[in-house]
C-alpha atoms as a PDB file:
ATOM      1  CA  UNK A   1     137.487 137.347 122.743  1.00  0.00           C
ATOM      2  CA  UNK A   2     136.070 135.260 125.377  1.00  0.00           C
ATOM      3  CA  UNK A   3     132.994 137.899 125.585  1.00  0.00           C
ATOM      4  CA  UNK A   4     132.469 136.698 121.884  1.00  0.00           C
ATOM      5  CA  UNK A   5     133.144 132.600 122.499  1.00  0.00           C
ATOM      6  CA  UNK A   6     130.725 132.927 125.496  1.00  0.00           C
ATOM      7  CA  UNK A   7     127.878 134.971 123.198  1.00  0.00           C
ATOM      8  CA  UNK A   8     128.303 132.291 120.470  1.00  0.00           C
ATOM      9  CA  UNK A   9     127.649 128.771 123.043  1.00  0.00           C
ATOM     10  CA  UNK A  10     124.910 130.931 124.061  1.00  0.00           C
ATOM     11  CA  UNK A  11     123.575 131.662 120.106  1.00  0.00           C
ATOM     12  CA  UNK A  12     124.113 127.938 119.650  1.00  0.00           C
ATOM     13  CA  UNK A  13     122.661 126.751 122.640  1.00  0.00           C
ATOM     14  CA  UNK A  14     119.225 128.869 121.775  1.00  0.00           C
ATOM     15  CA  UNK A  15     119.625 127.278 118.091  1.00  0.00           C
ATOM     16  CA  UNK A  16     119.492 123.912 119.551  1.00  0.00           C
ATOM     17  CA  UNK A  17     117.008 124.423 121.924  1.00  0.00           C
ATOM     18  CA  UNK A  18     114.672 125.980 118.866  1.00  0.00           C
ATOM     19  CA  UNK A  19     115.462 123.148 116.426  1.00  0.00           C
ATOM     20  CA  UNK A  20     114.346 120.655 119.444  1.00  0.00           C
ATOM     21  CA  UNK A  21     111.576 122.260 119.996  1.00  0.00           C
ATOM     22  CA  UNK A  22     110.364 122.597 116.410  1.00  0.00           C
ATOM     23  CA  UNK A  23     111.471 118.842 115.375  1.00  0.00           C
ATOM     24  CA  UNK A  24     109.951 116.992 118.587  1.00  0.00           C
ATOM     25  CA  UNK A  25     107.140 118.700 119.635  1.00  0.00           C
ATOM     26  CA  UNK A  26     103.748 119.551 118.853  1.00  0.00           C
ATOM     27  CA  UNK A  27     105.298 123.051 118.042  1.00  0.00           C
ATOM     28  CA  UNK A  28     106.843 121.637 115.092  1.00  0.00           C
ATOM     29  CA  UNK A  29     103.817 120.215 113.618  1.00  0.00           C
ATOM     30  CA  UNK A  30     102.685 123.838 112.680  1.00  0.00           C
ATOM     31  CA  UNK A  31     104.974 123.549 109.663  1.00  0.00           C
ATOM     32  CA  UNK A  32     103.439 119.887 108.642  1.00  0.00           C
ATOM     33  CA  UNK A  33     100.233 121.783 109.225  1.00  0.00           C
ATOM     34  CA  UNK A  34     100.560 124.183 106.992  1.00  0.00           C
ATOM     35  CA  UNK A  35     102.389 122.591 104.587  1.00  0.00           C
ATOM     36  CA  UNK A  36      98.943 120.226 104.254  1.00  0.00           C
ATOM     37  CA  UNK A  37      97.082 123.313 104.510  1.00  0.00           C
ATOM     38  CA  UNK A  38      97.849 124.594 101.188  1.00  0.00           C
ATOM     39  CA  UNK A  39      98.266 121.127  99.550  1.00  0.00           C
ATOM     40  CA  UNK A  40      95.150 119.731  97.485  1.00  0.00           C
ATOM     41  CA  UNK A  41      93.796 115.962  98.023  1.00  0.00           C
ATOM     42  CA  UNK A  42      94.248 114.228  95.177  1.00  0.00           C
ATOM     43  CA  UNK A  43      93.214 110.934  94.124  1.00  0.00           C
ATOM     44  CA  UNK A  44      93.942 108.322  94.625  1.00  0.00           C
ATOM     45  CA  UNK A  45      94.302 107.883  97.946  1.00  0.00           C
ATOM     46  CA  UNK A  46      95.263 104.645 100.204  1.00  0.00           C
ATOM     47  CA  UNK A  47      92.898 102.400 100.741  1.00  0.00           C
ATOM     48  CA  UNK A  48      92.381 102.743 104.388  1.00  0.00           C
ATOM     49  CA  UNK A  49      92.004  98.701 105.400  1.00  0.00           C
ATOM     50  CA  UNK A  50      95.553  97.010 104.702  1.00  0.00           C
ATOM     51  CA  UNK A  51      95.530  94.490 101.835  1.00  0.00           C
ATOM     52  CA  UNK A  52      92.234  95.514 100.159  1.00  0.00           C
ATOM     53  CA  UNK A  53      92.397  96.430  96.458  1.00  0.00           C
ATOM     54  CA  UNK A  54      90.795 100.070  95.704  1.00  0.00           C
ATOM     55  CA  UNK A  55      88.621  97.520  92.692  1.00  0.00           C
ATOM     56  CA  UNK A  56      86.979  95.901  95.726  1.00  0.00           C
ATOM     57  CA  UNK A  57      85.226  98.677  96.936  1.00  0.00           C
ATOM     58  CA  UNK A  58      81.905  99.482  96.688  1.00  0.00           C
ATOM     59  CA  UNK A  59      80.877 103.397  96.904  1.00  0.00           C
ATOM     60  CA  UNK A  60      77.687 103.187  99.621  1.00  0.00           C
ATOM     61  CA  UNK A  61      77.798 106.933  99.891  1.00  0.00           C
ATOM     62  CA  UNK A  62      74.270 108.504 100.325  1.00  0.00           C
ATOM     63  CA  UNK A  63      72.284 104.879 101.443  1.00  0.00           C
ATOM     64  CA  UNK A  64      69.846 105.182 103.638  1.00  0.00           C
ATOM     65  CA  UNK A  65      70.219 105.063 107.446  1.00  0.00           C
ATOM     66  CA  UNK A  66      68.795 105.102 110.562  1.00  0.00           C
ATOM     67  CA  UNK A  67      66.582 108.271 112.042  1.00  0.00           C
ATOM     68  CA  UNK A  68      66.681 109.724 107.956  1.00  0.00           C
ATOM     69  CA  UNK A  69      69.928 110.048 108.166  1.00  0.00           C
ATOM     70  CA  UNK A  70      72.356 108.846 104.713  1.00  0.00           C
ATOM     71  CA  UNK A  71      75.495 107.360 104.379  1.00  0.00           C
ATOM     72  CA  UNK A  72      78.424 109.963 104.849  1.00  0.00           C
ATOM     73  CA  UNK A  73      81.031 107.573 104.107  1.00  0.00           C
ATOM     74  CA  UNK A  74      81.510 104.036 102.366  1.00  0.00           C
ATOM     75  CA  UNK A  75      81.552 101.016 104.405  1.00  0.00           C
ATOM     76  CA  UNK A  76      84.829  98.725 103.587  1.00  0.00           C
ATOM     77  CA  UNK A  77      84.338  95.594 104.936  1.00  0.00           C
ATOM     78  CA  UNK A  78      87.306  93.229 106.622  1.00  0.00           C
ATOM     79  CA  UNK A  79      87.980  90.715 109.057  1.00  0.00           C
ATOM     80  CA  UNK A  80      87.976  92.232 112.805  1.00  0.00           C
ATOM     81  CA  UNK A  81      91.145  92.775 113.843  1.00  0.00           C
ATOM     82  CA  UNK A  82      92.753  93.931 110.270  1.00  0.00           C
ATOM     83  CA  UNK A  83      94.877  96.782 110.200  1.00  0.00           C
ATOM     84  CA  UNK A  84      93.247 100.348 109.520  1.00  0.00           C
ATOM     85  CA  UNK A  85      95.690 102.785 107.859  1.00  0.00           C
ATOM     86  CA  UNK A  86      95.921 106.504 107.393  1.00  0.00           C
ATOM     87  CA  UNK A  87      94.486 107.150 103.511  1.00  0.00           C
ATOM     88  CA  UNK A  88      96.967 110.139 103.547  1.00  0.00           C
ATOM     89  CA  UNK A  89      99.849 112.215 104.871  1.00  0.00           C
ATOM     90  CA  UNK A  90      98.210 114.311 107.697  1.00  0.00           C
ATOM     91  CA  UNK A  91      98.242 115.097 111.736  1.00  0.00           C
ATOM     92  CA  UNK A  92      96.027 113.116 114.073  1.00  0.00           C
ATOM     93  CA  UNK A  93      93.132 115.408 115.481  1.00  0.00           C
ATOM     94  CA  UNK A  94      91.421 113.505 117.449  1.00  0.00           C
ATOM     95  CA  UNK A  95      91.121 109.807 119.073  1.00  0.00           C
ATOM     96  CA  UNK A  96      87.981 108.902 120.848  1.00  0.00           C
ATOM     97  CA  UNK A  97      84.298 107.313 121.002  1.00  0.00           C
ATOM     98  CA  UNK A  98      81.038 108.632 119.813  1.00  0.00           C
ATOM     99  CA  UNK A  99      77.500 106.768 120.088  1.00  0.00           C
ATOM    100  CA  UNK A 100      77.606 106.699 116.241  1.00  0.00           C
ATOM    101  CA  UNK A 101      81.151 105.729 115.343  1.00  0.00           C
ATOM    102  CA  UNK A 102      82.336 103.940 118.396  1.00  0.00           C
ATOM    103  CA  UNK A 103      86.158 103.921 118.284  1.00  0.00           C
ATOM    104  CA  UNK A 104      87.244 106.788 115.806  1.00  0.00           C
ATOM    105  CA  UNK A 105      90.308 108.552 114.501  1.00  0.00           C
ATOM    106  CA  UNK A 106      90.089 111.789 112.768  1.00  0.00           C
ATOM    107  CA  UNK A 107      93.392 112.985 110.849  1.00  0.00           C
ATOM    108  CA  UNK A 108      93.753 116.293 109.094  1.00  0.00           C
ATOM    109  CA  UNK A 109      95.056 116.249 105.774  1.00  0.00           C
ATOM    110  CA  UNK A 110      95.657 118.053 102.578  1.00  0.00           C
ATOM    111  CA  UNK A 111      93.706 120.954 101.756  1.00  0.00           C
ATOM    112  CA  UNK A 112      92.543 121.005 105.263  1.00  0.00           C
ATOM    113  CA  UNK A 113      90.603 118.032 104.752  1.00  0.00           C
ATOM    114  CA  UNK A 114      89.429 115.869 107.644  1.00  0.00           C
ATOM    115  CA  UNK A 115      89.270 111.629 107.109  1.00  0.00           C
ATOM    116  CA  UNK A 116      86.917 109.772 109.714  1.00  0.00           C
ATOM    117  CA  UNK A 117      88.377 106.126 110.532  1.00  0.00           C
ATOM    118  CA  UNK A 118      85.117 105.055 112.625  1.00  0.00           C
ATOM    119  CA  UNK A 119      83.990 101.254 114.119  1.00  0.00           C
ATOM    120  CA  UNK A 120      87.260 100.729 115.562  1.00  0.00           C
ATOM    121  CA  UNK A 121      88.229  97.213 117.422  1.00  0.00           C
ATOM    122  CA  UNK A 122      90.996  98.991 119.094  1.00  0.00           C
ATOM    123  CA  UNK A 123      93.470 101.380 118.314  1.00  0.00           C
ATOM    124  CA  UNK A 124      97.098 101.384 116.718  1.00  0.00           C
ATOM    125  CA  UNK A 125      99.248 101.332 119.819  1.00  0.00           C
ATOM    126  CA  UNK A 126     100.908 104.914 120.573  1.00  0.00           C
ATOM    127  CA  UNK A 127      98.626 106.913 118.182  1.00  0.00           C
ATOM    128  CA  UNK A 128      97.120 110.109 119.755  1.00  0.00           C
ATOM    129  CA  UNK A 129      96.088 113.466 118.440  1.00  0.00           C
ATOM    130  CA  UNK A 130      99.651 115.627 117.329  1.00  0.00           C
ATOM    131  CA  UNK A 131     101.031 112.580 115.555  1.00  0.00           C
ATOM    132  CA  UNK A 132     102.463 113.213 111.591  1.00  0.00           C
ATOM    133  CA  UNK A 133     100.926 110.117 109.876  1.00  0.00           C
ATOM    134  CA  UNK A 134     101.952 109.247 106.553  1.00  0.00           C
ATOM    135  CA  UNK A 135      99.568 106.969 103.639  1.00  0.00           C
ATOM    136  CA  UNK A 136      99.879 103.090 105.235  1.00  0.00           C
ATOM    137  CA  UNK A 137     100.538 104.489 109.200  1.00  0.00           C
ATOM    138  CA  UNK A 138      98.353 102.154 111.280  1.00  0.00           C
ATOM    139  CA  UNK A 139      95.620 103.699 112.922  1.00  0.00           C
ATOM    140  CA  UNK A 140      94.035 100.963 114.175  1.00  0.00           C
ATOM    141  CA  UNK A 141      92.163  98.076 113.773  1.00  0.00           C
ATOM    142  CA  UNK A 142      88.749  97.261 111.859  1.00  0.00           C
ATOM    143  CA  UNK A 143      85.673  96.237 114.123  1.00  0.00           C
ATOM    144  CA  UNK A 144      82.263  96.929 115.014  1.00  0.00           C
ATOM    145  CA  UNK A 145      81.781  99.580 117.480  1.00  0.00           C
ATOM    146  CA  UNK A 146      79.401 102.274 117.950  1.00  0.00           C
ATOM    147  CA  UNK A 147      76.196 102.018 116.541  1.00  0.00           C
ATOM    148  CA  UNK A 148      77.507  98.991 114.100  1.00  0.00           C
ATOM    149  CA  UNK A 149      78.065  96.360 116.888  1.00  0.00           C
ATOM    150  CA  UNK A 150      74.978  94.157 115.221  1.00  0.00           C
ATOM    151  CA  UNK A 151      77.014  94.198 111.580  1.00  0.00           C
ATOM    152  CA  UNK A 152      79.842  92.702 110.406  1.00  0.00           C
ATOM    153  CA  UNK A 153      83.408  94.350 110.985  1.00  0.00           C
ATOM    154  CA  UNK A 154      84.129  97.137 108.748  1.00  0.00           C
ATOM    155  CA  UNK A 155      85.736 100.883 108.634  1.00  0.00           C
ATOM    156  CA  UNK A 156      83.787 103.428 108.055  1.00  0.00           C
ATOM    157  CA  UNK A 157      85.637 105.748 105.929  1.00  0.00           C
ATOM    158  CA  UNK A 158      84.465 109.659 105.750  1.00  0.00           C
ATOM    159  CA  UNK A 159      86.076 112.637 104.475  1.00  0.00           C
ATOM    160  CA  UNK A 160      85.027 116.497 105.194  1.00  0.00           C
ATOM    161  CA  UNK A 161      85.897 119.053 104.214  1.00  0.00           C
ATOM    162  CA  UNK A 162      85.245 122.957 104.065  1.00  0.00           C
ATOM    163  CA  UNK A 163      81.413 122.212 102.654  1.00  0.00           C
ATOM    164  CA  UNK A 164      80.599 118.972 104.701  1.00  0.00           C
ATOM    165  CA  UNK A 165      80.757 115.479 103.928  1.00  0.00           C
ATOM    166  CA  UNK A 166      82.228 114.605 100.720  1.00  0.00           C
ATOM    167  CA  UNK A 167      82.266 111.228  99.108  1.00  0.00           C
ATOM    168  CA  UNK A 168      85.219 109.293  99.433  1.00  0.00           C
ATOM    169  CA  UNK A 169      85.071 107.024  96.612  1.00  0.00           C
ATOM    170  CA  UNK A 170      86.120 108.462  94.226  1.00  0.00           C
ATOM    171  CA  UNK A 171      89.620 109.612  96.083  1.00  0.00           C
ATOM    172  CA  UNK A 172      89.994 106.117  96.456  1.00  0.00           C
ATOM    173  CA  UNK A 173      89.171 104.298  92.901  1.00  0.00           C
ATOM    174  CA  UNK A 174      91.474 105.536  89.738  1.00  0.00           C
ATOM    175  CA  UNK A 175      89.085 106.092  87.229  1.00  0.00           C
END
Protein backbone atom coordinates (compact mmCIF):
# COMPACT_ATOMS: atom_id res chain seq x y z
CA UNK A 1 0.00 0.00 0.00
CA UNK A 2 2.47 2.58 0.73
CA UNK A 3 4.49 1.35 -2.57
CA UNK A 4 1.17 2.51 -4.32
CA UNK A 5 0.57 6.05 -2.14
CA UNK A 6 4.29 6.80 -2.86
CA UNK A 7 3.86 5.93 -6.93
CA UNK A 8 0.70 8.12 -6.97
CA UNK A 9 2.50 11.72 -5.17
CA UNK A 10 4.99 10.84 -7.66
CA UNK A 11 2.20 10.52 -10.83
CA UNK A 12 0.78 13.72 -9.38
CA UNK A 13 3.77 15.50 -8.81
CA UNK A 14 4.88 14.85 -12.73
CA UNK A 15 1.11 16.01 -13.59
CA UNK A 16 1.74 19.22 -11.92
CA UNK A 17 4.98 19.81 -13.04
CA UNK A 18 3.56 19.15 -16.89
CA UNK A 19 0.47 21.36 -16.44
CA UNK A 20 3.08 24.21 -15.15
CA UNK A 21 5.05 23.83 -17.70
CA UNK A 22 2.45 23.84 -20.47
CA UNK A 23 0.27 26.83 -18.81
CA UNK A 24 3.35 29.25 -17.97
CA UNK A 25 5.80 28.81 -20.36
CA UNK A 26 6.69 29.31 -23.80
CA UNK A 27 6.08 25.45 -24.04
CA UNK A 28 2.53 26.03 -23.67
CA UNK A 29 2.17 28.46 -26.38
CA UNK A 30 2.58 25.52 -28.93
CA UNK A 31 -1.10 24.78 -28.35
CA UNK A 32 -2.15 28.70 -28.89
CA UNK A 33 0.09 28.22 -31.88
CA UNK A 34 -1.51 25.80 -33.43
CA UNK A 35 -4.74 26.46 -32.51
CA UNK A 36 -4.11 29.96 -34.73
CA UNK A 37 -2.46 27.84 -37.16
CA UNK A 38 -5.45 26.23 -38.48
CA UNK A 39 -7.81 29.20 -37.76
CA UNK A 40 -8.65 31.61 -40.83
CA UNK A 41 -8.41 35.62 -40.47
CA UNK A 42 -11.49 36.93 -40.84
CA UNK A 43 -12.70 40.32 -41.11
CA UNK A 44 -13.11 42.47 -39.42
CA UNK A 45 -10.41 42.87 -37.45
CA UNK A 46 -9.49 45.57 -34.55
CA UNK A 47 -8.52 48.57 -35.52
CA UNK A 48 -5.00 48.61 -34.37
CA UNK A 49 -4.81 52.52 -32.89
CA UNK A 50 -7.25 52.67 -29.74
CA UNK A 51 -10.32 54.88 -30.26
CA UNK A 52 -10.23 55.15 -34.09
CA UNK A 53 -13.38 54.09 -35.96
CA UNK A 54 -12.61 51.33 -38.82
CA UNK A 55 -14.92 54.40 -41.17
CA UNK A 56 -11.90 56.65 -40.60
CA UNK A 57 -9.52 54.82 -42.39
CA UNK A 58 -8.19 55.36 -45.50
CA UNK A 59 -6.75 52.16 -47.53
CA UNK A 60 -3.07 53.70 -48.83
CA UNK A 61 -2.08 50.22 -49.84
CA UNK A 62 0.10 50.15 -53.06
CA UNK A 63 1.14 54.31 -53.00
CA UNK A 64 4.15 55.06 -54.09
CA UNK A 65 7.34 55.18 -51.98
CA UNK A 66 10.70 55.82 -51.73
CA UNK A 67 13.60 53.82 -53.90
CA UNK A 68 10.25 52.28 -56.19
CA UNK A 69 9.16 50.73 -53.52
CA UNK A 70 4.85 50.76 -52.72
CA UNK A 71 2.94 50.90 -49.80
CA UNK A 72 2.70 47.38 -48.02
CA UNK A 73 0.46 48.54 -45.44
CA UNK A 74 -2.03 51.55 -44.69
CA UNK A 75 -0.89 54.39 -42.73
CA UNK A 76 -3.45 55.20 -39.66
CA UNK A 77 -2.72 58.33 -38.41
CA UNK A 78 -2.95 59.42 -34.42
CA UNK A 79 -1.61 61.58 -31.91
CA UNK A 80 2.04 60.33 -30.68
CA UNK A 81 1.76 58.65 -27.76
CA UNK A 82 -1.82 56.82 -28.47
CA UNK A 83 -2.15 53.36 -27.68
CA UNK A 84 -1.32 50.68 -30.50
CA UNK A 85 -3.28 47.43 -30.05
CA UNK A 86 -3.00 43.89 -31.29
CA UNK A 87 -5.71 43.70 -34.48
CA UNK A 88 -6.07 39.98 -33.40
CA UNK A 89 -5.64 37.01 -31.08
CA UNK A 90 -2.02 35.83 -31.81
CA UNK A 91 1.71 35.25 -30.18
CA UNK A 92 4.28 38.03 -30.27
CA UNK A 93 7.21 37.10 -32.76
CA UNK A 94 9.25 39.60 -32.64
CA UNK A 95 10.03 43.18 -30.93
CA UNK A 96 12.70 45.31 -32.40
CA UNK A 97 14.02 48.20 -34.84
CA UNK A 98 14.59 48.20 -38.51
CA UNK A 99 15.90 51.30 -40.69
CA UNK A 100 12.43 51.17 -42.36
CA UNK A 101 9.97 50.65 -39.54
CA UNK A 102 11.80 51.96 -36.56
CA UNK A 103 10.12 50.50 -33.46
CA UNK A 104 8.09 47.33 -34.65
CA UNK A 105 6.04 44.47 -33.30
CA UNK A 106 5.29 41.50 -35.34
CA UNK A 107 2.48 39.04 -33.89
CA UNK A 108 1.48 35.79 -35.49
CA UNK A 109 -2.01 35.19 -35.94
CA UNK A 110 -4.70 33.16 -37.51
CA UNK A 111 -4.01 31.21 -40.44
CA UNK A 112 -0.41 31.76 -39.80
CA UNK A 113 -0.70 35.23 -40.66
CA UNK A 114 1.89 37.79 -39.59
CA UNK A 115 0.58 41.74 -38.58
CA UNK A 116 3.46 44.47 -38.71
CA UNK A 117 2.81 47.29 -35.94
CA UNK A 118 5.78 49.63 -37.31
CA UNK A 119 6.76 53.62 -36.30
CA UNK A 120 6.58 52.90 -32.77
CA UNK A 121 7.08 55.84 -29.96
CA UNK A 122 7.80 53.19 -27.49
CA UNK A 123 6.59 50.00 -26.59
CA UNK A 124 3.68 48.53 -24.34
CA UNK A 125 5.53 47.87 -21.11
CA UNK A 126 6.28 43.96 -20.57
CA UNK A 127 5.52 42.90 -24.21
CA UNK A 128 8.22 40.61 -25.76
CA UNK A 129 8.19 37.86 -28.32
CA UNK A 130 6.20 34.45 -26.60
CA UNK A 131 3.41 36.65 -25.29
CA UNK A 132 -0.56 35.35 -26.15
CA UNK A 133 -2.10 38.73 -27.20
CA UNK A 134 -5.65 38.99 -27.60
CA UNK A 135 -7.73 41.90 -30.17
CA UNK A 136 -7.27 45.41 -27.91
CA UNK A 137 -3.74 44.03 -25.99
CA UNK A 138 -1.49 47.11 -26.07
CA UNK A 139 1.42 46.82 -28.07
CA UNK A 140 2.60 50.00 -27.90
CA UNK A 141 2.41 53.37 -28.69
CA UNK A 142 1.95 55.36 -32.12
CA UNK A 143 5.00 57.59 -33.27
CA UNK A 144 7.35 58.31 -35.90
CA UNK A 145 10.29 56.16 -36.02
CA UNK A 146 12.27 54.62 -38.65
CA UNK A 147 12.29 56.04 -41.86
CA UNK A 148 8.94 58.22 -40.92
CA UNK A 149 10.62 60.54 -38.31
CA UNK A 150 9.95 63.70 -40.90
CA UNK A 151 5.89 62.72 -40.92
CA UNK A 152 3.37 62.96 -38.65
CA UNK A 153 2.76 60.08 -35.98
CA UNK A 154 1.07 57.14 -37.33
CA UNK A 155 1.10 53.07 -37.28
CA UNK A 156 1.94 51.45 -39.98
CA UNK A 157 -0.22 48.51 -40.20
CA UNK A 158 0.94 45.36 -42.53
CA UNK A 159 -0.22 41.94 -42.76
CA UNK A 160 1.67 38.82 -44.55
CA UNK A 161 0.99 36.09 -45.12
CA UNK A 162 1.95 32.74 -47.00
CA UNK A 163 2.13 34.86 -50.57
CA UNK A 164 3.59 38.24 -49.24
CA UNK A 165 2.09 41.36 -48.32
CA UNK A 166 -1.54 41.47 -48.31
CA UNK A 167 -3.70 44.50 -47.92
CA UNK A 168 -5.04 45.15 -44.71
CA UNK A 169 -7.96 47.18 -45.39
CA UNK A 170 -10.20 45.35 -46.10
CA UNK A 171 -9.76 43.01 -42.73
CA UNK A 172 -10.33 46.10 -41.11
CA UNK A 173 -13.52 47.95 -42.84
CA UNK A 174 -17.01 45.79 -42.81
CA UNK A 175 -18.13 46.10 -46.12
Amino acid sequence: MRRFVTRLLWLAVWVAVIWTLLLYTPLGRITVAIRLWTQELQPPLTVPVQGVRAAALNDTWGASRSNGRTHEGIDIFARCGHPVVSATEGLVVGVGENNLGGRTVWVMGPGGSRHYYAHLSRYAEGIGAGDHVLPGTVLGYVGNTGNARTTPCHLHYGIYMGGGATNPFPFLVRR
